[in-house]
PDBML (XML) file of the C-alpha atoms, coordinates in Angstrom:
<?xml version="1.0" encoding="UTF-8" ?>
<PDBx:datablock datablockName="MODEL"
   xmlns:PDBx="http://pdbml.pdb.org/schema/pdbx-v50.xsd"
   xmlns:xsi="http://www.w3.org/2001/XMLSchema-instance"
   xsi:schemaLocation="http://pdbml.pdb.org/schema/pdbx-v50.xsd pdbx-v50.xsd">
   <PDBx:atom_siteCategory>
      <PDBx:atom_site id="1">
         <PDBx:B_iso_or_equiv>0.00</PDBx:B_iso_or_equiv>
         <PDBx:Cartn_x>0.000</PDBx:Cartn_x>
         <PDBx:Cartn_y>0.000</PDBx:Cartn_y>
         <PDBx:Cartn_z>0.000</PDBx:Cartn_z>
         <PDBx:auth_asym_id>A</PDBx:auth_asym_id>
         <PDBx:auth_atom_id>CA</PDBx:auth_atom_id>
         <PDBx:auth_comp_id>UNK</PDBx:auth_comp_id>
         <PDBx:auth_seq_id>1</PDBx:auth_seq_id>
         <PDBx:group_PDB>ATOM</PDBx:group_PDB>
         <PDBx:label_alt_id xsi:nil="true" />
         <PDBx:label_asym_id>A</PDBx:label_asym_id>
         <PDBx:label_atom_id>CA</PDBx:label_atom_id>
         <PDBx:label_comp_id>UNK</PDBx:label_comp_id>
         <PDBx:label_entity_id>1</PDBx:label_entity_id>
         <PDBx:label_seq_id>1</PDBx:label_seq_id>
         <PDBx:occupancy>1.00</PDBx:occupancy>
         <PDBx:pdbx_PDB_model_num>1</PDBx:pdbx_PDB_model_num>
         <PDBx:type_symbol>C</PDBx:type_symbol>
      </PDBx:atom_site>
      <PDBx:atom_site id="2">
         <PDBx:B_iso_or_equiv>0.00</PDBx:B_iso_or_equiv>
         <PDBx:Cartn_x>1.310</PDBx:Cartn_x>
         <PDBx:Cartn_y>3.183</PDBx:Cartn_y>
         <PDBx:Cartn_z>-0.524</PDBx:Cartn_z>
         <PDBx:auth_asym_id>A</PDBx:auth_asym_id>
         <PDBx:auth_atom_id>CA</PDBx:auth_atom_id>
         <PDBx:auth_comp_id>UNK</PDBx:auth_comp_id>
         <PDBx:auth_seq_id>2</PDBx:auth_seq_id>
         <PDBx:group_PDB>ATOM</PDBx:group_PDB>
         <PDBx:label_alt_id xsi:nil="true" />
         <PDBx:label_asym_id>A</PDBx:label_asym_id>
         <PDBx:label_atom_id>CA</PDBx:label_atom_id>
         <PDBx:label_comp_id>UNK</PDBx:label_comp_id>
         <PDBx:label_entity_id>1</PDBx:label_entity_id>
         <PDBx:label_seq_id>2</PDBx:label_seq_id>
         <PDBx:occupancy>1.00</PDBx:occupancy>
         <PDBx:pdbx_PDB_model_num>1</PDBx:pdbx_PDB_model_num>
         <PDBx:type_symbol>C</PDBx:type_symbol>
      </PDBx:atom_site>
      <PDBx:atom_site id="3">
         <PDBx:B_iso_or_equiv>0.00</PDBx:B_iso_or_equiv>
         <PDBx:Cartn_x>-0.197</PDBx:Cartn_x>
         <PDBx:Cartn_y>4.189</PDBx:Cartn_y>
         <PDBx:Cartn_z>3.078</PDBx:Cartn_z>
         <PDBx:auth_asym_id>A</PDBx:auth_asym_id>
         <PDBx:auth_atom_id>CA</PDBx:auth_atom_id>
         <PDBx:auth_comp_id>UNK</PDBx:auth_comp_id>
         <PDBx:auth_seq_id>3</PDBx:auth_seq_id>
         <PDBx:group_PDB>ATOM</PDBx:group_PDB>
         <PDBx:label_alt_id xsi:nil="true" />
         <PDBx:label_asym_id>A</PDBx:label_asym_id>
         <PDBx:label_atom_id>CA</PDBx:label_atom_id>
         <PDBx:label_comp_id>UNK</PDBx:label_comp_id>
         <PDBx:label_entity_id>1</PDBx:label_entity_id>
         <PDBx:label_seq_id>3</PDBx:label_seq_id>
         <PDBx:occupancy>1.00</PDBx:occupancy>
         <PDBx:pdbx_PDB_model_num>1</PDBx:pdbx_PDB_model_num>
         <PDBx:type_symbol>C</PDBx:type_symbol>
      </PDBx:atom_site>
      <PDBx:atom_site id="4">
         <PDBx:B_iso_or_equiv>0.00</PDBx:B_iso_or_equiv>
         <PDBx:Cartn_x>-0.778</PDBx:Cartn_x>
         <PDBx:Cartn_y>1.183</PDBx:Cartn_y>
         <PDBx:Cartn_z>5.280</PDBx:Cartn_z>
         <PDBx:auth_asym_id>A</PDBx:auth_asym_id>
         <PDBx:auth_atom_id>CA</PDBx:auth_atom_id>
         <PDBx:auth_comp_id>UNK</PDBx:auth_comp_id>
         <PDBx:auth_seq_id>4</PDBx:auth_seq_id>
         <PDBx:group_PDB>ATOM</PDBx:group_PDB>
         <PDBx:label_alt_id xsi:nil="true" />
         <PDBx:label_asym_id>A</PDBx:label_asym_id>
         <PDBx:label_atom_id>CA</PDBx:label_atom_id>
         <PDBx:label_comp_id>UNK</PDBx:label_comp_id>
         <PDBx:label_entity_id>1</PDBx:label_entity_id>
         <PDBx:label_seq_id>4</PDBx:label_seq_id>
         <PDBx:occupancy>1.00</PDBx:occupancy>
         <PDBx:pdbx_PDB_model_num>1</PDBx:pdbx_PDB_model_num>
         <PDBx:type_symbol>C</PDBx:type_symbol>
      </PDBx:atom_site>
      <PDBx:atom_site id="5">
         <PDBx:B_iso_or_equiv>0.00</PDBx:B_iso_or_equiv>
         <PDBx:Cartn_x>-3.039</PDBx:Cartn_x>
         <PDBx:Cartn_y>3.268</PDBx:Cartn_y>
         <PDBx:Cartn_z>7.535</PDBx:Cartn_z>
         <PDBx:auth_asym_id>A</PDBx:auth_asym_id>
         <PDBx:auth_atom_id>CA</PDBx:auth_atom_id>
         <PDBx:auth_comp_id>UNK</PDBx:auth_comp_id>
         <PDBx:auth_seq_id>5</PDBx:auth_seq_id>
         <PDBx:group_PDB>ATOM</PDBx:group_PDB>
         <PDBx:label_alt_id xsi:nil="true" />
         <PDBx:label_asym_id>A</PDBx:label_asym_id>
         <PDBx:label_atom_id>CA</PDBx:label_atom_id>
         <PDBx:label_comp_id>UNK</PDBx:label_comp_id>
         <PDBx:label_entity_id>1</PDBx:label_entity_id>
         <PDBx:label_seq_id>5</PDBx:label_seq_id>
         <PDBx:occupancy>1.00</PDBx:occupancy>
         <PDBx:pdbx_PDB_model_num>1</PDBx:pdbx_PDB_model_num>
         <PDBx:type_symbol>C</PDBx:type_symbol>
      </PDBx:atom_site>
      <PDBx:atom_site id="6">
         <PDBx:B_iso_or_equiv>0.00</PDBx:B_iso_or_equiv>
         <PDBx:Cartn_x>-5.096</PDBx:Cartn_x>
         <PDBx:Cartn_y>4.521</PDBx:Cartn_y>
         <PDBx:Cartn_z>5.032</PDBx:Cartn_z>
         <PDBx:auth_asym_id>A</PDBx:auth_asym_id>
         <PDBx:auth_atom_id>CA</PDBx:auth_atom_id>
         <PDBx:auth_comp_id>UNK</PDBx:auth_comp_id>
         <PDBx:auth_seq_id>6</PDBx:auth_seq_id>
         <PDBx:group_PDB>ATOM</PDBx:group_PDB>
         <PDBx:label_alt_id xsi:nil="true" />
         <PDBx:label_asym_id>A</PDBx:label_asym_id>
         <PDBx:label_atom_id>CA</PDBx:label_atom_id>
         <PDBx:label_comp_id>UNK</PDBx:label_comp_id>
         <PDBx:label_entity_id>1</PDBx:label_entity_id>
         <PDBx:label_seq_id>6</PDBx:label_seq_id>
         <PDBx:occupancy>1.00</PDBx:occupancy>
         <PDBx:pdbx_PDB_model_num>1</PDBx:pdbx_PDB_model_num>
         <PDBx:type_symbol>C</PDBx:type_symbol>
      </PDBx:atom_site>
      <PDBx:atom_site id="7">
         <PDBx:B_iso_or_equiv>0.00</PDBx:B_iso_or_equiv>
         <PDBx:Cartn_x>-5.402</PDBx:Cartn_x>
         <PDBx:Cartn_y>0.973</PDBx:Cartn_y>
         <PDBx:Cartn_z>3.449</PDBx:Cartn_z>
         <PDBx:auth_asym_id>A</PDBx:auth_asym_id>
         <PDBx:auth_atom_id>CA</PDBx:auth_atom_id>
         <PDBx:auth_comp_id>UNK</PDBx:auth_comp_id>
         <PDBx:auth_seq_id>7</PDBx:auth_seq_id>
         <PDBx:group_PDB>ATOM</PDBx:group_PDB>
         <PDBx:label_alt_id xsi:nil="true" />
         <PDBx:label_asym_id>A</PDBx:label_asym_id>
         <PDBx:label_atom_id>CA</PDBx:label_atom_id>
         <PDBx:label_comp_id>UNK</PDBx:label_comp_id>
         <PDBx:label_entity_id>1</PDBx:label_entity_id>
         <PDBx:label_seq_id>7</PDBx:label_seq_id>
         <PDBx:occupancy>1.00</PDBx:occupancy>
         <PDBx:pdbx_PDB_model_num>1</PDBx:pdbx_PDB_model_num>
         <PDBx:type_symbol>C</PDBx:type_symbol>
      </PDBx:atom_site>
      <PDBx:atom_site id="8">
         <PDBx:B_iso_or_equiv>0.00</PDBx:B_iso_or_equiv>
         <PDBx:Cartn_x>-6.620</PDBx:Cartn_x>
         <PDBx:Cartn_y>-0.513</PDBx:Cartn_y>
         <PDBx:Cartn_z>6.491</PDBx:Cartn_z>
         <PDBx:auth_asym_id>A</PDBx:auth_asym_id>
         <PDBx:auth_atom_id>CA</PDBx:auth_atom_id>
         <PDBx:auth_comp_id>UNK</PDBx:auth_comp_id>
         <PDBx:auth_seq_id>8</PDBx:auth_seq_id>
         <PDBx:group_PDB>ATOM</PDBx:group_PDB>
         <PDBx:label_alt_id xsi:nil="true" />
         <PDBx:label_asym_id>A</PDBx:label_asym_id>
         <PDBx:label_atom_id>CA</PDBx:label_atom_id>
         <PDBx:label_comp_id>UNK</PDBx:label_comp_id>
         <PDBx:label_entity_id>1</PDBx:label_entity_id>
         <PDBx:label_seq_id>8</PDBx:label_seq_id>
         <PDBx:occupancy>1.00</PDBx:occupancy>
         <PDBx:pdbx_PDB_model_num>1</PDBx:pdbx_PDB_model_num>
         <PDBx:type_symbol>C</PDBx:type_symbol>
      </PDBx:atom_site>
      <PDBx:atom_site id="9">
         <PDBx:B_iso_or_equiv>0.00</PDBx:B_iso_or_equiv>
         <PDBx:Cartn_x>-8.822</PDBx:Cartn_x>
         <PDBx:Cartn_y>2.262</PDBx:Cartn_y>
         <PDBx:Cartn_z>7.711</PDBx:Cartn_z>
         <PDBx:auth_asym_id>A</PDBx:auth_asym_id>
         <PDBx:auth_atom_id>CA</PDBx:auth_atom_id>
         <PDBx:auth_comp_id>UNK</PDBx:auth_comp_id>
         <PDBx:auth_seq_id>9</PDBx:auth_seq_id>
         <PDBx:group_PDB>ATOM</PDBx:group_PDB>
         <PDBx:label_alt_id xsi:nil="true" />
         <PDBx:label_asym_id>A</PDBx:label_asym_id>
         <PDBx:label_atom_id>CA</PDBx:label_atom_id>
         <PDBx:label_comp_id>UNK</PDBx:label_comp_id>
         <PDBx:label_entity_id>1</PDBx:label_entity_id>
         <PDBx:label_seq_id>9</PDBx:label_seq_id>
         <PDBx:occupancy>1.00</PDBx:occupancy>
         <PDBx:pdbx_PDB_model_num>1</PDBx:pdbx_PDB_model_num>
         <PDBx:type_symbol>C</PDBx:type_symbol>
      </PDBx:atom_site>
      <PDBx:atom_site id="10">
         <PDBx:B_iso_or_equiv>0.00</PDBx:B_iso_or_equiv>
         <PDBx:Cartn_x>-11.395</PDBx:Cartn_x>
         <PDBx:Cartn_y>-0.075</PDBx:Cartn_y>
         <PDBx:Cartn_z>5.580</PDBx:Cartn_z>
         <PDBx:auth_asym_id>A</PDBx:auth_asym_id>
         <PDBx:auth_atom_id>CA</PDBx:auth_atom_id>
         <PDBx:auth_comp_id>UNK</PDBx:auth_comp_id>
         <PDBx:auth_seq_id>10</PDBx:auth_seq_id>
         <PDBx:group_PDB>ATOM</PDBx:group_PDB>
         <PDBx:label_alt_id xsi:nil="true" />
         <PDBx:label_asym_id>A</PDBx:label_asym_id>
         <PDBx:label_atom_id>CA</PDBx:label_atom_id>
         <PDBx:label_comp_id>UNK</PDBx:label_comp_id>
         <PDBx:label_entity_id>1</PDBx:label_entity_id>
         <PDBx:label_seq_id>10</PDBx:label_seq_id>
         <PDBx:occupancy>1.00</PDBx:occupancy>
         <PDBx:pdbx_PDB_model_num>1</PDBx:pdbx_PDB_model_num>
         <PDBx:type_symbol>C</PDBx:type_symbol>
      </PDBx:atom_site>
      <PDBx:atom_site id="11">
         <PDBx:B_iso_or_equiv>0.00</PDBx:B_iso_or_equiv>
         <PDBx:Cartn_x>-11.059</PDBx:Cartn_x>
         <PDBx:Cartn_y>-2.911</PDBx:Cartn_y>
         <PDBx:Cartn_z>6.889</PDBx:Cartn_z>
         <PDBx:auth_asym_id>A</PDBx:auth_asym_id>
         <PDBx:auth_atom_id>CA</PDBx:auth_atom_id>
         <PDBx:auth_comp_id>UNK</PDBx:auth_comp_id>
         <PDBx:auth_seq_id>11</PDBx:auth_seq_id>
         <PDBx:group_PDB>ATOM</PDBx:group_PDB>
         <PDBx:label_alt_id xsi:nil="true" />
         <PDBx:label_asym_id>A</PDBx:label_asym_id>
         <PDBx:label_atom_id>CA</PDBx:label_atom_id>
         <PDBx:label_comp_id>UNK</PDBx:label_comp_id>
         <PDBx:label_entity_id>1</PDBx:label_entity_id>
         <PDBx:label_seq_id>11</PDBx:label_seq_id>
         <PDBx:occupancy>1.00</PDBx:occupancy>
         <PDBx:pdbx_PDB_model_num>1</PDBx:pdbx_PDB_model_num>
         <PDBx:type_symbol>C</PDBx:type_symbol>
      </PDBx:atom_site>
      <PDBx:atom_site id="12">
         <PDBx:B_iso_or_equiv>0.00</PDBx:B_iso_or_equiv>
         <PDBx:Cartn_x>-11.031</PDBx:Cartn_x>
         <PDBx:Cartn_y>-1.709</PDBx:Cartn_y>
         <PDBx:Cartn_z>10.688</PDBx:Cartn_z>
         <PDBx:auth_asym_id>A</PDBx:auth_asym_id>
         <PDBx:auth_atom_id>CA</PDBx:auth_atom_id>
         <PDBx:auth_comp_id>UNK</PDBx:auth_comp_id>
         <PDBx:auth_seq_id>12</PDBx:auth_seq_id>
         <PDBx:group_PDB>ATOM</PDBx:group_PDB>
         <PDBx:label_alt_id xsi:nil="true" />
         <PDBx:label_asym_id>A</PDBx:label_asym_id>
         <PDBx:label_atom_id>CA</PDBx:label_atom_id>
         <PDBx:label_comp_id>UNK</PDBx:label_comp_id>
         <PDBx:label_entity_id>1</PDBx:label_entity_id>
         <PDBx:label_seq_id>12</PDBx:label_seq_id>
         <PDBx:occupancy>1.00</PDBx:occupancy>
         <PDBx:pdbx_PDB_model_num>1</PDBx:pdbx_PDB_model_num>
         <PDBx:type_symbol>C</PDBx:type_symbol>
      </PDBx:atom_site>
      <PDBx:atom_site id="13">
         <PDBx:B_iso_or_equiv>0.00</PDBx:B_iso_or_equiv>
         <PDBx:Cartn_x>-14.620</PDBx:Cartn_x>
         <PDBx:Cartn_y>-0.141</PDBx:Cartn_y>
         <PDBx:Cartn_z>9.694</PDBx:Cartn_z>
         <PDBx:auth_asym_id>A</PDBx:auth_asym_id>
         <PDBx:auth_atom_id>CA</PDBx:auth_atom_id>
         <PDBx:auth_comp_id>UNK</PDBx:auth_comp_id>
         <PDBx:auth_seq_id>13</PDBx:auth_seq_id>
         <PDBx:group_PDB>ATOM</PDBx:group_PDB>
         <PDBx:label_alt_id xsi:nil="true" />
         <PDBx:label_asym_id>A</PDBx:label_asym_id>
         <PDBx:label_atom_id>CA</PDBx:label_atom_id>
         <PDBx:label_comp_id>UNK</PDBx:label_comp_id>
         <PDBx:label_entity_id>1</PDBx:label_entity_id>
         <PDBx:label_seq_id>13</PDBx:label_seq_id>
         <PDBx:occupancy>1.00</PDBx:occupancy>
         <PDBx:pdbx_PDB_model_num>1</PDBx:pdbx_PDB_model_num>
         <PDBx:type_symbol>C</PDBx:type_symbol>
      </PDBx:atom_site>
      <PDBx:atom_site id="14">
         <PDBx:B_iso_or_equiv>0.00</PDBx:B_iso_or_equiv>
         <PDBx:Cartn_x>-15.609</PDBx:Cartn_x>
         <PDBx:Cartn_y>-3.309</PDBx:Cartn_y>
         <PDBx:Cartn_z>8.173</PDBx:Cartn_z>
         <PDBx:auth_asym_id>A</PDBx:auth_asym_id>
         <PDBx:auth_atom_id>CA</PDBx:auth_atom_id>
         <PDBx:auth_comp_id>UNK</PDBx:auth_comp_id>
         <PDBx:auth_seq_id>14</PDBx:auth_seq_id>
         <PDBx:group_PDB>ATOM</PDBx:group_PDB>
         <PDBx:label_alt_id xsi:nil="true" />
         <PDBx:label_asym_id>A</PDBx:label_asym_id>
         <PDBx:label_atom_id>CA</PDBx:label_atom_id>
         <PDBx:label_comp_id>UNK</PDBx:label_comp_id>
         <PDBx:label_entity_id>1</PDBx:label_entity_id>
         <PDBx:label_seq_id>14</PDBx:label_seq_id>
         <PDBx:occupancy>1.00</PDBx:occupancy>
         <PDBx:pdbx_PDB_model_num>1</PDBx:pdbx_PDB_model_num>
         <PDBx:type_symbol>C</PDBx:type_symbol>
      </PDBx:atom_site>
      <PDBx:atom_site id="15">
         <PDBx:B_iso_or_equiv>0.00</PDBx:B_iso_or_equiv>
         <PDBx:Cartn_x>-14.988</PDBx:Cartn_x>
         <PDBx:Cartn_y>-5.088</PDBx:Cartn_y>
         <PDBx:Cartn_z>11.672</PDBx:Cartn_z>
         <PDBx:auth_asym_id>A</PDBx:auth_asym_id>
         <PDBx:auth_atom_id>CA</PDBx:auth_atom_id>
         <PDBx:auth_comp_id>UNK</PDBx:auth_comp_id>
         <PDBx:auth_seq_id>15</PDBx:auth_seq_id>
         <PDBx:group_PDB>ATOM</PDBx:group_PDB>
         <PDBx:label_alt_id xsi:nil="true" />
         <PDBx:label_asym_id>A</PDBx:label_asym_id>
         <PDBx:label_atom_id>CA</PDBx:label_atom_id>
         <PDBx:label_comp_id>UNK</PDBx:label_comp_id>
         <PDBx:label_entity_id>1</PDBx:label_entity_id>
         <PDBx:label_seq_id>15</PDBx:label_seq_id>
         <PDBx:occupancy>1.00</PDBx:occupancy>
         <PDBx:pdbx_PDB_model_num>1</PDBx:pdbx_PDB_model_num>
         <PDBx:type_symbol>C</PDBx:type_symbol>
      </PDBx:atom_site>
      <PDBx:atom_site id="16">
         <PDBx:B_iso_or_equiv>0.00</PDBx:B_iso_or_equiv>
         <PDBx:Cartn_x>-16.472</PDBx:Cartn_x>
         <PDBx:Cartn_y>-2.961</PDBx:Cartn_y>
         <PDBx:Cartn_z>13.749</PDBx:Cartn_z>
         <PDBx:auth_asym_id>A</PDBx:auth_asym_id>
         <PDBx:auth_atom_id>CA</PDBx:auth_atom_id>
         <PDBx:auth_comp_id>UNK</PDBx:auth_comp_id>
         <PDBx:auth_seq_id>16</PDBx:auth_seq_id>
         <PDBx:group_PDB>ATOM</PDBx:group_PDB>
         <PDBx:label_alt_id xsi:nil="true" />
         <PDBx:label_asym_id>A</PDBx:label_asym_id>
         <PDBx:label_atom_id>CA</PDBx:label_atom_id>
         <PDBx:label_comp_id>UNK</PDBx:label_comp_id>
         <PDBx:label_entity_id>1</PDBx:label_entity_id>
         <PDBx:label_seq_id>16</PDBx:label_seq_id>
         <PDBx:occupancy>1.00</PDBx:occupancy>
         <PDBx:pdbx_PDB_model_num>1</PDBx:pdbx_PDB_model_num>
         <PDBx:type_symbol>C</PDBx:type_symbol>
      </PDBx:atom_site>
      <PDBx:atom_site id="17">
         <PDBx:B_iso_or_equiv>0.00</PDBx:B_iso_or_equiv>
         <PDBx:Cartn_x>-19.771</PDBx:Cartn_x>
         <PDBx:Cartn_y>-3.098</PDBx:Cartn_y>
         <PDBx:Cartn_z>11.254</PDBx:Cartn_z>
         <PDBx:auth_asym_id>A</PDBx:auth_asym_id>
         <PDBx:auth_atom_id>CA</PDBx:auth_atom_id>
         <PDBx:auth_comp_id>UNK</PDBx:auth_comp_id>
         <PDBx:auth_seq_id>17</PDBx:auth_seq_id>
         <PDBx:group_PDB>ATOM</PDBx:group_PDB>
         <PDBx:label_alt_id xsi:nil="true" />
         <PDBx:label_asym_id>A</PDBx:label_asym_id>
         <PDBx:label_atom_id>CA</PDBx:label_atom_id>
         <PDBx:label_comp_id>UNK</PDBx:label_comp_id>
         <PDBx:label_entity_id>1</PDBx:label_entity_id>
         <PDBx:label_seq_id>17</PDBx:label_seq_id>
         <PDBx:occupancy>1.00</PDBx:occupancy>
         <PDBx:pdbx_PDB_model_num>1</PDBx:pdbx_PDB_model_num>
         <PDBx:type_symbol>C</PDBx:type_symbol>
      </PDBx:atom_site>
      <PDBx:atom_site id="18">
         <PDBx:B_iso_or_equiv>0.00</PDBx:B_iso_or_equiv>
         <PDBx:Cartn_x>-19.988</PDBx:Cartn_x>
         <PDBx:Cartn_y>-6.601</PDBx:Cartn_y>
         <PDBx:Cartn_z>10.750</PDBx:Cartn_z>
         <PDBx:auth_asym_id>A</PDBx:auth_asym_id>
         <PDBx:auth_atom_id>CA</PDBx:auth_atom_id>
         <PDBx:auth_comp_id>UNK</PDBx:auth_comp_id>
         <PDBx:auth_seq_id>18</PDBx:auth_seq_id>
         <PDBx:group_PDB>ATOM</PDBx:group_PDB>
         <PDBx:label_alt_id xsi:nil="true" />
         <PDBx:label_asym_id>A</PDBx:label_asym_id>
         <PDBx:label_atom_id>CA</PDBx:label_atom_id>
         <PDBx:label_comp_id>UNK</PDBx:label_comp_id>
         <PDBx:label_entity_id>1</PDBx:label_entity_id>
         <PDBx:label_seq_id>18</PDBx:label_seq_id>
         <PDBx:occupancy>1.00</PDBx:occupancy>
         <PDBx:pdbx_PDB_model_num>1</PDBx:pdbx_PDB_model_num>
         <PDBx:type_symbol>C</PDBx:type_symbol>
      </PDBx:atom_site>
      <PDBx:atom_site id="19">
         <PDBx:B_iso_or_equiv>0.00</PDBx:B_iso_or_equiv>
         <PDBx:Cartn_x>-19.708</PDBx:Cartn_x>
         <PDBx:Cartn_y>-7.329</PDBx:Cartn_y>
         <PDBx:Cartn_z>14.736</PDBx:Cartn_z>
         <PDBx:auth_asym_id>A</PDBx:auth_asym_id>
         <PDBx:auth_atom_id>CA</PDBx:auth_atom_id>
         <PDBx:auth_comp_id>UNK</PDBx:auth_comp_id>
         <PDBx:auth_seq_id>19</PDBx:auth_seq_id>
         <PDBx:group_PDB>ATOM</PDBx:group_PDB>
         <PDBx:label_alt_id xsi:nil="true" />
         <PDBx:label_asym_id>A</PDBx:label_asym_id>
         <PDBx:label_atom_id>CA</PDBx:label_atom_id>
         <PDBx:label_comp_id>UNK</PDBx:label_comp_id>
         <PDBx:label_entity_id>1</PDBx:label_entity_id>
         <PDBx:label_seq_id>19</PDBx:label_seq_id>
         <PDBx:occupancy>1.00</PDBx:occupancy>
         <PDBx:pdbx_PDB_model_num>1</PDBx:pdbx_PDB_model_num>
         <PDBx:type_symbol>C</PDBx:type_symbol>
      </PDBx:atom_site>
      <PDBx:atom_site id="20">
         <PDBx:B_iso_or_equiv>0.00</PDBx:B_iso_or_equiv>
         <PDBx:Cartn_x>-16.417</PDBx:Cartn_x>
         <PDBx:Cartn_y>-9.398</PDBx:Cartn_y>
         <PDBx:Cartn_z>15.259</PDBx:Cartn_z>
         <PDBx:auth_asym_id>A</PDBx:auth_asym_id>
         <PDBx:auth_atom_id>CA</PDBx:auth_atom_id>
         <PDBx:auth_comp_id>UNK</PDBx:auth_comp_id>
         <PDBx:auth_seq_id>20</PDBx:auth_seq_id>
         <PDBx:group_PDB>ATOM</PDBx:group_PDB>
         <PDBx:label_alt_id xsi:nil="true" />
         <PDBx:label_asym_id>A</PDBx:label_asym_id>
         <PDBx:label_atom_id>CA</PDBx:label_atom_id>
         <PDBx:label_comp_id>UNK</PDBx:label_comp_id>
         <PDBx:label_entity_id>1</PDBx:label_entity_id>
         <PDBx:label_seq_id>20</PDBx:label_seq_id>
         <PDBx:occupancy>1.00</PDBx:occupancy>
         <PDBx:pdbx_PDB_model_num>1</PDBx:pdbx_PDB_model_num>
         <PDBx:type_symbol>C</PDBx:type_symbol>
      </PDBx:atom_site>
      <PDBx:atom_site id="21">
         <PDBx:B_iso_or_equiv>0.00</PDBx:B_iso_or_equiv>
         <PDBx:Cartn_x>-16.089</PDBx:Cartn_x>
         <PDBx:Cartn_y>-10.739</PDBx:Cartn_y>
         <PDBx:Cartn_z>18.289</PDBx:Cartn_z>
         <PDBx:auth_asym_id>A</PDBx:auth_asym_id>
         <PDBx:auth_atom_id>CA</PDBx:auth_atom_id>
         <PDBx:auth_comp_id>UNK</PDBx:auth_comp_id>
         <PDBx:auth_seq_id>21</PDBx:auth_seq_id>
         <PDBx:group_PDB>ATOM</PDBx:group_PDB>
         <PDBx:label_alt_id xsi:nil="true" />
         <PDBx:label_asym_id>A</PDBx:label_asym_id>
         <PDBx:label_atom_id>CA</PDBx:label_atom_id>
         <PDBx:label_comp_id>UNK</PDBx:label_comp_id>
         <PDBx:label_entity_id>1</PDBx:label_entity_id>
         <PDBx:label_seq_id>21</PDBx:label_seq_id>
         <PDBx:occupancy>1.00</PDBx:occupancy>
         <PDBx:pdbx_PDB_model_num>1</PDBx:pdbx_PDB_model_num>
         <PDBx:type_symbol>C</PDBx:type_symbol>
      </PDBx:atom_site>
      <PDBx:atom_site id="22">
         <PDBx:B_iso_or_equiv>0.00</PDBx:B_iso_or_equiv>
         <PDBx:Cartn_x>-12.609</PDBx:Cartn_x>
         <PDBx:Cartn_y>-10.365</PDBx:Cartn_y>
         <PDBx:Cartn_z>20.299</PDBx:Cartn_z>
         <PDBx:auth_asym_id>A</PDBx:auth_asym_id>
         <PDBx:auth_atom_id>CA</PDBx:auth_atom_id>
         <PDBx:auth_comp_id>UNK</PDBx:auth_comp_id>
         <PDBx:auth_seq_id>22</PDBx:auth_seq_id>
         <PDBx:group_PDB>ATOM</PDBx:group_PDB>
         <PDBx:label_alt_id xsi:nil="true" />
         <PDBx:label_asym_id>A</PDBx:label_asym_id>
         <PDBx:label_atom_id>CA</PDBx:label_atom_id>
         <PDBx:label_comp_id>UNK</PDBx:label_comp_id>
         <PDBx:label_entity_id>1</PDBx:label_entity_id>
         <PDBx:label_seq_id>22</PDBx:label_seq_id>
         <PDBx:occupancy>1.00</PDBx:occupancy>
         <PDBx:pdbx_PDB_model_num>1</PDBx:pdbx_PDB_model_num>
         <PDBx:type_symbol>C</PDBx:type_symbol>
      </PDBx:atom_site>
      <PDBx:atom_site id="23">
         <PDBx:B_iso_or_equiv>0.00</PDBx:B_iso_or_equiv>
         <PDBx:Cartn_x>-11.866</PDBx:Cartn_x>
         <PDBx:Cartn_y>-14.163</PDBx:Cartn_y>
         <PDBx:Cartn_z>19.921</PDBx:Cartn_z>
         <PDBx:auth_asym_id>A</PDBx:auth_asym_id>
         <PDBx:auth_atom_id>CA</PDBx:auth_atom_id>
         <PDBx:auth_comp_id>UNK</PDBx:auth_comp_id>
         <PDBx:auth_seq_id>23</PDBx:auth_seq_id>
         <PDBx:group_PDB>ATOM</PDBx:group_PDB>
         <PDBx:label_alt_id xsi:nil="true" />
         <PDBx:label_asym_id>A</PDBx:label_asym_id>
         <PDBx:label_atom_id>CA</PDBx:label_atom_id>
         <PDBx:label_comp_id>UNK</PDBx:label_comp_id>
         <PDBx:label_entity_id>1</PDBx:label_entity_id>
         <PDBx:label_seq_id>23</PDBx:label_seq_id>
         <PDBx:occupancy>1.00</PDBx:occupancy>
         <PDBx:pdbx_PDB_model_num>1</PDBx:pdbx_PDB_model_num>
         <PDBx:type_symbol>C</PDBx:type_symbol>
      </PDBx:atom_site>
      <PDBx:atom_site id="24">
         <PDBx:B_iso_or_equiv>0.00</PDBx:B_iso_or_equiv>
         <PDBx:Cartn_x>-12.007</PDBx:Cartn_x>
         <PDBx:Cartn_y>-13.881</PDBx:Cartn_y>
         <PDBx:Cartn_z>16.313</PDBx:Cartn_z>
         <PDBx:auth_asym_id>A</PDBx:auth_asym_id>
         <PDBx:auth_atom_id>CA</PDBx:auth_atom_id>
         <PDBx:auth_comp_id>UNK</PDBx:auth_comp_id>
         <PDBx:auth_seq_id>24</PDBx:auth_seq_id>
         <PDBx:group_PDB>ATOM</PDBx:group_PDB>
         <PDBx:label_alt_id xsi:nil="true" />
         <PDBx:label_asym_id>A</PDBx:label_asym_id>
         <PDBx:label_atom_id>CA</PDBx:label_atom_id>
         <PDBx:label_comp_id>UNK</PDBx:label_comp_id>
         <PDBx:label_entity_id>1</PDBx:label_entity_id>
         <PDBx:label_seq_id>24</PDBx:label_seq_id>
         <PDBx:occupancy>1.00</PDBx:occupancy>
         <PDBx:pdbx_PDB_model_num>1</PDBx:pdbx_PDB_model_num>
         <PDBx:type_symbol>C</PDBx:type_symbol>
      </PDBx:atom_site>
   </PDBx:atom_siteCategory>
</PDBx:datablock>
């Protein structure tokens, strides 16, 4: 990525929205 915090800002919003629990 050409800005690994940007990249995953994404994915971290995609966690949090589809529920992940902490185990996972």
């Amino acid at each position: 990525a050409n800005n690994i915090n940007h990249r995953f800002e994404e994915r971290l919003r995609a966690v949090r929205e589809f529920g992940f629990r902490n185990n996972e």
